[in-house]
Protein backbone atom coordinates (compact mmCIF):
# COMPACT_ATOMS: atom_id res chain seq x y z
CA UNK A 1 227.28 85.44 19.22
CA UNK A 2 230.82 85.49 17.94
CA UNK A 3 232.69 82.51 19.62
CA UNK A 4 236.53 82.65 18.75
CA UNK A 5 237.85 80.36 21.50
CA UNK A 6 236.94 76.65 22.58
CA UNK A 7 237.66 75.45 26.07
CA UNK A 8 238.31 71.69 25.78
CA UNK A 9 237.96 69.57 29.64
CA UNK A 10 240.38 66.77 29.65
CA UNK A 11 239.43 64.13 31.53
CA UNK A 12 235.97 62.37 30.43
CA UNK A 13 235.63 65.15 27.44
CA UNK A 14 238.77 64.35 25.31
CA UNK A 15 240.22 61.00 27.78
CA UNK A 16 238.20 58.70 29.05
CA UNK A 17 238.93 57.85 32.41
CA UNK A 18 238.34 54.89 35.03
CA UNK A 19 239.31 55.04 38.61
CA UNK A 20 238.88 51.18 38.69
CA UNK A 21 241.94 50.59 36.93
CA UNK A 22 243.99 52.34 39.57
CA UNK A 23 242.07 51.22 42.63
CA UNK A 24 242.46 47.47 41.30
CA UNK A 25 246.28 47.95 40.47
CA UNK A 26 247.20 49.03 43.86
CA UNK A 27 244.87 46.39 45.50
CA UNK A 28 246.55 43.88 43.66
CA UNK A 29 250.13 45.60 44.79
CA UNK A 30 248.98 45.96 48.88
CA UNK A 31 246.54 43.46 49.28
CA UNK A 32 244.05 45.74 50.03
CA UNK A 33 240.44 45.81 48.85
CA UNK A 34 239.47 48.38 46.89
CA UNK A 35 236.94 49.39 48.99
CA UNK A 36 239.15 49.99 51.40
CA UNK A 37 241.34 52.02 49.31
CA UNK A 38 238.39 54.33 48.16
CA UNK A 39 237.64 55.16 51.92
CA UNK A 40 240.82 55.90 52.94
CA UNK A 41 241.85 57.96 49.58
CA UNK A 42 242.66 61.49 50.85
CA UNK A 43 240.54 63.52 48.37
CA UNK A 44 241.74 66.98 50.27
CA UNK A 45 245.25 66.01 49.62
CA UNK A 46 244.52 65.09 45.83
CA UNK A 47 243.02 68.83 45.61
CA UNK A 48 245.95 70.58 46.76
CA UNK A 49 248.70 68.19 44.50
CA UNK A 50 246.18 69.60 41.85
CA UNK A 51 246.93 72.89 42.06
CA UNK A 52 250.59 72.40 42.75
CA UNK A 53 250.47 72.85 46.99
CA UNK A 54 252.18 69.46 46.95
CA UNK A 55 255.42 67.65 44.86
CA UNK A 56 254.56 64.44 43.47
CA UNK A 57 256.62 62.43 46.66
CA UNK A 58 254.64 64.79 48.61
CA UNK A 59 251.80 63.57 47.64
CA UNK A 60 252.53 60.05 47.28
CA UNK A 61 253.82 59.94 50.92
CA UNK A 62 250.27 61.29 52.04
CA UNK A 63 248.24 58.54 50.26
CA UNK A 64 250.45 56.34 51.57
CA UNK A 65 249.85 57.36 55.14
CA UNK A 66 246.17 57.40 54.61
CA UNK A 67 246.28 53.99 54.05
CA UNK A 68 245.77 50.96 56.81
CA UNK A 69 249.31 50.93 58.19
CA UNK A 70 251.22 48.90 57.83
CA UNK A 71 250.89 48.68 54.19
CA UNK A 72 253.78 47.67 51.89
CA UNK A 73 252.47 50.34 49.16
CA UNK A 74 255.61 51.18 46.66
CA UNK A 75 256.29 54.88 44.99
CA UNK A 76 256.58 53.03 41.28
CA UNK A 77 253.98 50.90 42.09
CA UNK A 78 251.80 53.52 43.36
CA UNK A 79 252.54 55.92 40.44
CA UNK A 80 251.66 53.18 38.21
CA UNK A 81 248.66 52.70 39.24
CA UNK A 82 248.06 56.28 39.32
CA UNK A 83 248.81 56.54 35.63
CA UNK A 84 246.15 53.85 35.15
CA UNK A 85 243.19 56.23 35.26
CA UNK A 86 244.07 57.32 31.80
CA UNK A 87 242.81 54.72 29.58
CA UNK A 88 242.43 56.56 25.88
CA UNK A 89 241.24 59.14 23.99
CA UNK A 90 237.56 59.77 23.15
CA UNK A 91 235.93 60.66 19.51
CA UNK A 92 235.44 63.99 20.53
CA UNK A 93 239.30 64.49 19.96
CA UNK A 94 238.94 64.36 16.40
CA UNK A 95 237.05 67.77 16.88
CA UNK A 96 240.46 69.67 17.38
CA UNK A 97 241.74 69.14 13.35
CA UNK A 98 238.44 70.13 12.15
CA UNK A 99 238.43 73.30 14.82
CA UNK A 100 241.93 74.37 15.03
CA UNK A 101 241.89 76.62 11.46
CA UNK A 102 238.73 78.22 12.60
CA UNK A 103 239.11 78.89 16.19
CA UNK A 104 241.72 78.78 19.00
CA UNK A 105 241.64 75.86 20.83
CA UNK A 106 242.65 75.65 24.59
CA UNK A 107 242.51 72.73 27.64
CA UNK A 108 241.21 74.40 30.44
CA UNK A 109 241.58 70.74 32.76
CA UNK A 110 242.06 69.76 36.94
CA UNK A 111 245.00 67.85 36.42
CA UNK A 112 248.66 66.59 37.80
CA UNK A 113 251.97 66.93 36.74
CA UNK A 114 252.27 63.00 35.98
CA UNK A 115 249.41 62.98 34.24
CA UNK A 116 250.62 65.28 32.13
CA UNK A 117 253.74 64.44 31.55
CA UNK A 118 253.84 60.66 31.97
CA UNK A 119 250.55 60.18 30.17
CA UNK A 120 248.93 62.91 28.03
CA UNK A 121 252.16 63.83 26.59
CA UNK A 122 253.56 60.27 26.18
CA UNK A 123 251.23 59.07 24.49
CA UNK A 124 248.20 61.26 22.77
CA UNK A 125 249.45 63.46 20.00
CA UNK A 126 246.06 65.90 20.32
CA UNK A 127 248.15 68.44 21.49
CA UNK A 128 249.20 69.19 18.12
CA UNK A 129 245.83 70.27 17.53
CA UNK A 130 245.34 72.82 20.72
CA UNK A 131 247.15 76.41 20.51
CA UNK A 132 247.74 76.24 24.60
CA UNK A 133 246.68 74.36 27.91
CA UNK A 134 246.16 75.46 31.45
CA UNK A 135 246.09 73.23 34.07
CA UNK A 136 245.07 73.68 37.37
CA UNK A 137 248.56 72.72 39.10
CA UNK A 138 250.31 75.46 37.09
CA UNK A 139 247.80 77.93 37.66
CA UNK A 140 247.25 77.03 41.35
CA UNK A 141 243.31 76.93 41.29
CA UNK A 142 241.05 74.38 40.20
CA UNK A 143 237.41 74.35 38.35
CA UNK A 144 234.77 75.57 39.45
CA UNK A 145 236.60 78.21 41.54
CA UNK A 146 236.33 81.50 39.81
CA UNK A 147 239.86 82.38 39.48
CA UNK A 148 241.05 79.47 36.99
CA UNK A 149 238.77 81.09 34.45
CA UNK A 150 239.55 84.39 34.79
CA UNK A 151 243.44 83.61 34.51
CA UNK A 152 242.49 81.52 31.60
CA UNK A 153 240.95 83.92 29.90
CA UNK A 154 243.50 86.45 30.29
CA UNK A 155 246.32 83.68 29.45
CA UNK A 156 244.54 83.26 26.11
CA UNK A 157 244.06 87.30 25.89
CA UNK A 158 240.23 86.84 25.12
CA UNK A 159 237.28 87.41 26.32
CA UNK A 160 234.00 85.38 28.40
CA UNK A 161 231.90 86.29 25.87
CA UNK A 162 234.16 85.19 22.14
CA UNK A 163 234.80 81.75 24.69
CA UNK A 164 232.93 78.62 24.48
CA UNK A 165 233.75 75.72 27.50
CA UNK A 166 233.24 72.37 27.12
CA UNK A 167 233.65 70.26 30.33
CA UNK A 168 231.66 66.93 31.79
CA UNK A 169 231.32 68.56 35.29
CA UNK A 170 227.95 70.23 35.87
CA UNK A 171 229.43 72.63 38.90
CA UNK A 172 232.43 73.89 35.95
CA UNK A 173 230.06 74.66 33.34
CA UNK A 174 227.60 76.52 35.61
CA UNK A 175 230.72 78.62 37.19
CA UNK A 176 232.09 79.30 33.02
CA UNK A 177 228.15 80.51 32.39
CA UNK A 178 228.70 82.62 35.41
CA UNK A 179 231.86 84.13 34.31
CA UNK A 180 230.52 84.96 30.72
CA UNK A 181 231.48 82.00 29.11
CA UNK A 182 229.29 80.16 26.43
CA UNK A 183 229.55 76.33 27.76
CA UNK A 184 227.90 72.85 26.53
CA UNK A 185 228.01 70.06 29.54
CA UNK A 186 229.16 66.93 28.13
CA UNK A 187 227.48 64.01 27.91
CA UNK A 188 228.68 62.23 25.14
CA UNK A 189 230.33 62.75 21.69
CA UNK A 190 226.97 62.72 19.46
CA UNK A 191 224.67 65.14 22.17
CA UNK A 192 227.77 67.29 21.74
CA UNK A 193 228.58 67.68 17.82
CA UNK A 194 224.44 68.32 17.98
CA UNK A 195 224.99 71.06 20.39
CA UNK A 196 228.19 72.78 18.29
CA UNK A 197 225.36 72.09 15.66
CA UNK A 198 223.11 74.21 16.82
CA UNK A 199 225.65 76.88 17.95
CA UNK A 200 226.34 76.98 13.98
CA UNK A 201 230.09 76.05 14.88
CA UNK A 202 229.78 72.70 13.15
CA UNK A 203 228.67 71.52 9.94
């Protein structure tokens, strides 16, 4: 086994996340409950502003129509809140330095434009540390569907086999393994330096 490329997940691999915060924020802005939030959230419109079927006022008009009408939701407010879910980076970031001499490193994440650009690039540096990242709303495709790890690995010119995926989801690390890809499912930072351990791509 010759593994030349790591896969890095985003969200709840190198960020942690927490819906809370944005379901509380726009409760507080609508005076709705959260509960009722959650059940009106349209989930099939979030999938298609992930993979770039939707502009962002696109897809804040649709959440806002999902939602008990009237409601008094704003755009900034509800972009706010959206930008909420972020919360920080994890220790497994400061795997990148050690990695980045040794190996190419890639984000391979489901993701937004804001989130990207009003967030991860605002204010984490780990970028520095990655040679390129593919997200889902610029390659139009989403984990686990085949095709965003096929285009990834023929972005990054590689191959299944040299790659190495590391991603919280259970589904996306069974569709990498299917592909050809070598994966650990995340858990947490320690069950994964044990498993790069093992994998002899760790000290």
């Amino acid at each position: 086994m010759v593994i030349k490329h790591i896969f890095f997940d985003l969200g709840g691999v190198l960020l942690d996340i927490d819906h809370l915060q944005s379901l509380q924020f726009w409760s507080d802005c609508t005076d709705l409950s959260i509960d009722v939030i959650k059940d009106h959230f349209p989930h099939d419109v979030n999938e298609q502003y992930d993979i770039g079927k939707l502009t962002d006022h696109e897809f804040f008009r649709a959440v806002k129509d999902a939602l008990p009408q009237p409601n008094c939701l704003k755009e900034d407010d509800f972009w706010r809140g959206w930008n909420k879910l972020i919360v920080a980076e994890t220790e497994t970031v400061g795997l990148l330095p050690i990695f980045k001499n040794s190996y190419k490193i890639y984000l391979l994440s489901n993701t937004n434009p804001k989130h990207i650009k009003h967030v991860v690039e605002e204010k984490f540096s780990f970028q520095n540390n990655v040679h390129k990242a593919f997200y889902s709303f610029d390659l139009g495709c989403k984990k686990p569907d085949e095709a965003i790890y096929l285009k990834a690995l023929k972005l990054a010119g590689t191959k299944p086999e040299e790659s190495l995926l590391i991603d919280d989801m259970e589904e996306n690390v069974a569709q990498a393994r299917n592909v050809g890809f070598h994966t650990i499912h995340y858990h947490d930072h320690k069950s994964t330096v044990d498993a790069l351990r093992i994998m002899n791509l760790l000290n």
